[in-house]
N, C-alpha and C. Protein backbone atom coordinates (compact mmCIF):
# COMPACT_ATOMS: atom_id res chain seq x y z
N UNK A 1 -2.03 27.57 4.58
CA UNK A 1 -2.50 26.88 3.39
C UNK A 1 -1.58 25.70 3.06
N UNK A 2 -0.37 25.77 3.37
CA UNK A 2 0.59 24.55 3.11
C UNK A 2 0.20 23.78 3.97
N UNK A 3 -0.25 24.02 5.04
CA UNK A 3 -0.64 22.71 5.62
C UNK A 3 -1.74 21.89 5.25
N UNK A 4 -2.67 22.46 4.88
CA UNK A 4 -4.02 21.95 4.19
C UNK A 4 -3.08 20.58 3.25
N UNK A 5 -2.11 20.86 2.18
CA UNK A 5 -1.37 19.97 1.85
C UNK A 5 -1.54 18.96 2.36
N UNK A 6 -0.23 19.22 3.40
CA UNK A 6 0.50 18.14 4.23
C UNK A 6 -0.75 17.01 5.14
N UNK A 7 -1.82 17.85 5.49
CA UNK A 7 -2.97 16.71 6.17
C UNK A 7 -3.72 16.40 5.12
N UNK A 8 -3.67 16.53 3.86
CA UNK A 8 -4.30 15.57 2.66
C UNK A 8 -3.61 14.79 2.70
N UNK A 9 -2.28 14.75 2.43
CA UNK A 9 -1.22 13.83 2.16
C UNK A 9 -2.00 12.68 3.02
N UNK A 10 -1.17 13.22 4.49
CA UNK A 10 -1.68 12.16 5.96
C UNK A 10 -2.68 11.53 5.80
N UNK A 11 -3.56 11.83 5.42
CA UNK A 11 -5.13 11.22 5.47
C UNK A 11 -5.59 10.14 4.10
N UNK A 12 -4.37 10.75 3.11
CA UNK A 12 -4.38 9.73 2.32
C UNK A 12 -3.47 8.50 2.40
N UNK A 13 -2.73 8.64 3.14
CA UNK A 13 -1.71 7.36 3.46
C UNK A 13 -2.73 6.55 4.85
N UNK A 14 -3.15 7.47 4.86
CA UNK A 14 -3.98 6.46 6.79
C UNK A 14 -4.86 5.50 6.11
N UNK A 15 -6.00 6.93 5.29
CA UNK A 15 -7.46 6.24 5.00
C UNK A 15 -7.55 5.23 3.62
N UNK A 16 -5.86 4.42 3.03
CA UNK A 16 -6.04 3.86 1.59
C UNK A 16 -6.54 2.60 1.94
N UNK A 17 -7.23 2.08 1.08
CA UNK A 17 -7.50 0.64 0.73
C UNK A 17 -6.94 -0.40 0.09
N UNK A 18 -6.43 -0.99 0.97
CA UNK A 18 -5.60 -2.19 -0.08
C UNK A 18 -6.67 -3.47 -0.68
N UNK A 19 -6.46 -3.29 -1.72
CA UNK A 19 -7.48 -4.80 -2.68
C UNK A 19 -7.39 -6.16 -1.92
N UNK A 20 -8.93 -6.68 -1.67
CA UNK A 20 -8.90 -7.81 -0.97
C UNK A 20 -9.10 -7.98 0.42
N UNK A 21 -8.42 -6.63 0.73
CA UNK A 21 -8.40 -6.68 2.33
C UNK A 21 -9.39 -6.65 3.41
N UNK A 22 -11.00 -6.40 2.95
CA UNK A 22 -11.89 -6.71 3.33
C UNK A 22 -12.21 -8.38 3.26
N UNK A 23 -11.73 -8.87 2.49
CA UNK A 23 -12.46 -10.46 2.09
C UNK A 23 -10.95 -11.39 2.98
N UNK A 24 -11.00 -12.16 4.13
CA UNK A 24 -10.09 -12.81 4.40
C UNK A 24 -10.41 -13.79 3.90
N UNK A 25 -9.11 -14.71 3.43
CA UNK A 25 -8.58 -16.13 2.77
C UNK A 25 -8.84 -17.09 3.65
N UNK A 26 -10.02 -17.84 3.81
CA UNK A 26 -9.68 -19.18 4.54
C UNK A 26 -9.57 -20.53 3.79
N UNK A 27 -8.85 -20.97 4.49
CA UNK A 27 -8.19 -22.42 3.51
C UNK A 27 -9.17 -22.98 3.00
N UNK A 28 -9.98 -23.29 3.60
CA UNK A 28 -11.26 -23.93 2.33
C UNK A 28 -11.62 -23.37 1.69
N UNK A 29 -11.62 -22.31 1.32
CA UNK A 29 -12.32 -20.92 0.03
C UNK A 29 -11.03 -21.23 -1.18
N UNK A 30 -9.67 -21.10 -0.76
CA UNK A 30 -8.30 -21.04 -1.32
C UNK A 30 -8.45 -22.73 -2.33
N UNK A 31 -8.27 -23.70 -1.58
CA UNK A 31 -8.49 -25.09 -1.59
C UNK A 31 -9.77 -25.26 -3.00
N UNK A 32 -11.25 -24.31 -2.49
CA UNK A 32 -11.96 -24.70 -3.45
C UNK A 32 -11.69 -24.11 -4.81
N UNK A 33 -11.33 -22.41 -4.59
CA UNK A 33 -11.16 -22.13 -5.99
C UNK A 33 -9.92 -22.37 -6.71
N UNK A 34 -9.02 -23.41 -6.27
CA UNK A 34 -7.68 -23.33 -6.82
C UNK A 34 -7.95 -24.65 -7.80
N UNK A 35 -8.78 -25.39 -8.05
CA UNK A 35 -9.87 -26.71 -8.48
C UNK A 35 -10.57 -25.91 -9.76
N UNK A 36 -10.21 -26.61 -10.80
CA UNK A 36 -11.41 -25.96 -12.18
C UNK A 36 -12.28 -26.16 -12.11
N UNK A 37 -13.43 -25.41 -12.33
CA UNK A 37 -15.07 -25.87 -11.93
C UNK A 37 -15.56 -25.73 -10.97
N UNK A 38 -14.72 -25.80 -9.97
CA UNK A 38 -15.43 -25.33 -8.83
C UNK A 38 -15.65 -23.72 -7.82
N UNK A 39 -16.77 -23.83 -7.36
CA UNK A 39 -17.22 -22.22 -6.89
C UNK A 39 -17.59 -22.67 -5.53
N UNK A 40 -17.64 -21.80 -4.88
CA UNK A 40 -18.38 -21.54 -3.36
C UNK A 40 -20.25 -20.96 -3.72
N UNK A 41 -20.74 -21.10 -3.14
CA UNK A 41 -22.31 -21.30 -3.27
C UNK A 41 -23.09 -21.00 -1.73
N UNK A 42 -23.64 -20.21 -1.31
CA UNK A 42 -24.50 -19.92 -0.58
C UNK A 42 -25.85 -21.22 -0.66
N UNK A 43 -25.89 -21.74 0.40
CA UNK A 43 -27.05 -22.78 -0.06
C UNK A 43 -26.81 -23.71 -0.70
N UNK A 44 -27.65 -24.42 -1.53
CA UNK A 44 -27.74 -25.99 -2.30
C UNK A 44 -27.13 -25.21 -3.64
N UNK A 45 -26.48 -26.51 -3.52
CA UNK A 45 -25.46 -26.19 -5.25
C UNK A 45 -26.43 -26.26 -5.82
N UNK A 46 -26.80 -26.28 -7.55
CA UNK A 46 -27.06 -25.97 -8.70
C UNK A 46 -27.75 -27.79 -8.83
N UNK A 47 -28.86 -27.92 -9.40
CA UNK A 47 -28.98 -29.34 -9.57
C UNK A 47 -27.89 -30.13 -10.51
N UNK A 48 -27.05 -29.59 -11.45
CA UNK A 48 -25.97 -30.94 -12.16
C UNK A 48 -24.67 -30.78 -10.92
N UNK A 49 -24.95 -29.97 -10.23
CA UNK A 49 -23.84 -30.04 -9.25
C UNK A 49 -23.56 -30.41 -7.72
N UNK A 50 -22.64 -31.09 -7.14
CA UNK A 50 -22.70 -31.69 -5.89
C UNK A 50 -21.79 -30.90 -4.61
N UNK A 51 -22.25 -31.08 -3.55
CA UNK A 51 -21.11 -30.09 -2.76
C UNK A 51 -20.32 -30.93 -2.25
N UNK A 52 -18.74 -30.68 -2.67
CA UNK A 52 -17.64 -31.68 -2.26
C UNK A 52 -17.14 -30.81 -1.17
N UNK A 53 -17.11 -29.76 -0.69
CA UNK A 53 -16.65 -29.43 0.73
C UNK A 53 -17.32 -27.57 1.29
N UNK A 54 -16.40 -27.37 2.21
CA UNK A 54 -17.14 -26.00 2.33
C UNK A 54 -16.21 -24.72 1.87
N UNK A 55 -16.60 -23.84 2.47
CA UNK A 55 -16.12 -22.18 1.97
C UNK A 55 -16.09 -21.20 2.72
N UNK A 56 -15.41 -19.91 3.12
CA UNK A 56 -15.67 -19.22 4.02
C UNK A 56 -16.06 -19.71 5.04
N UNK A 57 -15.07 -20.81 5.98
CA UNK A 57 -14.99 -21.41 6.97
C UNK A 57 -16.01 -21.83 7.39
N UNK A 58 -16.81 -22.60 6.67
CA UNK A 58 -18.25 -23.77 6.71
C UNK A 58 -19.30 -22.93 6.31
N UNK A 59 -19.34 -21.34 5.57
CA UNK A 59 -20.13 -20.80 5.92
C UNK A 59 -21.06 -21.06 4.51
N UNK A 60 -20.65 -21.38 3.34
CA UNK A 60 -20.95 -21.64 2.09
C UNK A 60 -20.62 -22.82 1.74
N UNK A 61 -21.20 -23.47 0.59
CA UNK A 61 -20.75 -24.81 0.01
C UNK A 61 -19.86 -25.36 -1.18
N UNK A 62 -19.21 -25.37 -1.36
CA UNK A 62 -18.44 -25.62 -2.36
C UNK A 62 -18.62 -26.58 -3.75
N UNK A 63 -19.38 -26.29 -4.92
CA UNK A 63 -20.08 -26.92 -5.61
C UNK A 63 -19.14 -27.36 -6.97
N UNK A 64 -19.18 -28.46 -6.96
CA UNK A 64 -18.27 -29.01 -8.47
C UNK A 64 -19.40 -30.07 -8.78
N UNK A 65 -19.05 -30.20 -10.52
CA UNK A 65 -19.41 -30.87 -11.61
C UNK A 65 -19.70 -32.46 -10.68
C-alpha cells in the first residue's frame, strides 16, 4: 500500500502541465501583442481595422486600428 503512494507521487511529477506550454511563442505573435490595440485574427480583420503583419508564424493576421 505504501507504494500505491510513491507511484502517485511519480505520475504526478511526469504527467504535470506547465501554463502555456501547449501554445509556442513565435516572434510575430510576441511583436503583435506587445503593441496596444492590436490582436491576431484568423482571416480578414474587422472592417475599422487593417492587417499590419502576421501571427502564429503567417498563420493568422495581425489586426490594428
Amino acid at each position: 500500500m505504501k507504494i500505491l503512494y510513491l507511484l502517485f507521487a511519480v505520475f504526478l511529477l511526469l504527467f504535470q502541465a506547465t501554463s502555456g506550454s501547449a501554445d509556442p511563442l513565435f516572434a510575430d505573435t510576441v511583436e503583435c501583442r506587445s503593441a496596444q490595440g492590436k490582436f491576431c485574427r484568423v482571416g480578414a480583420c474587422p472592417p475599422t481595422f487593417t492587417a499590419t503583419g502576421t501571427c502564429h508564424g503567417g498563420m493568422m493576421n495581425c489586426c490594428s486600428k
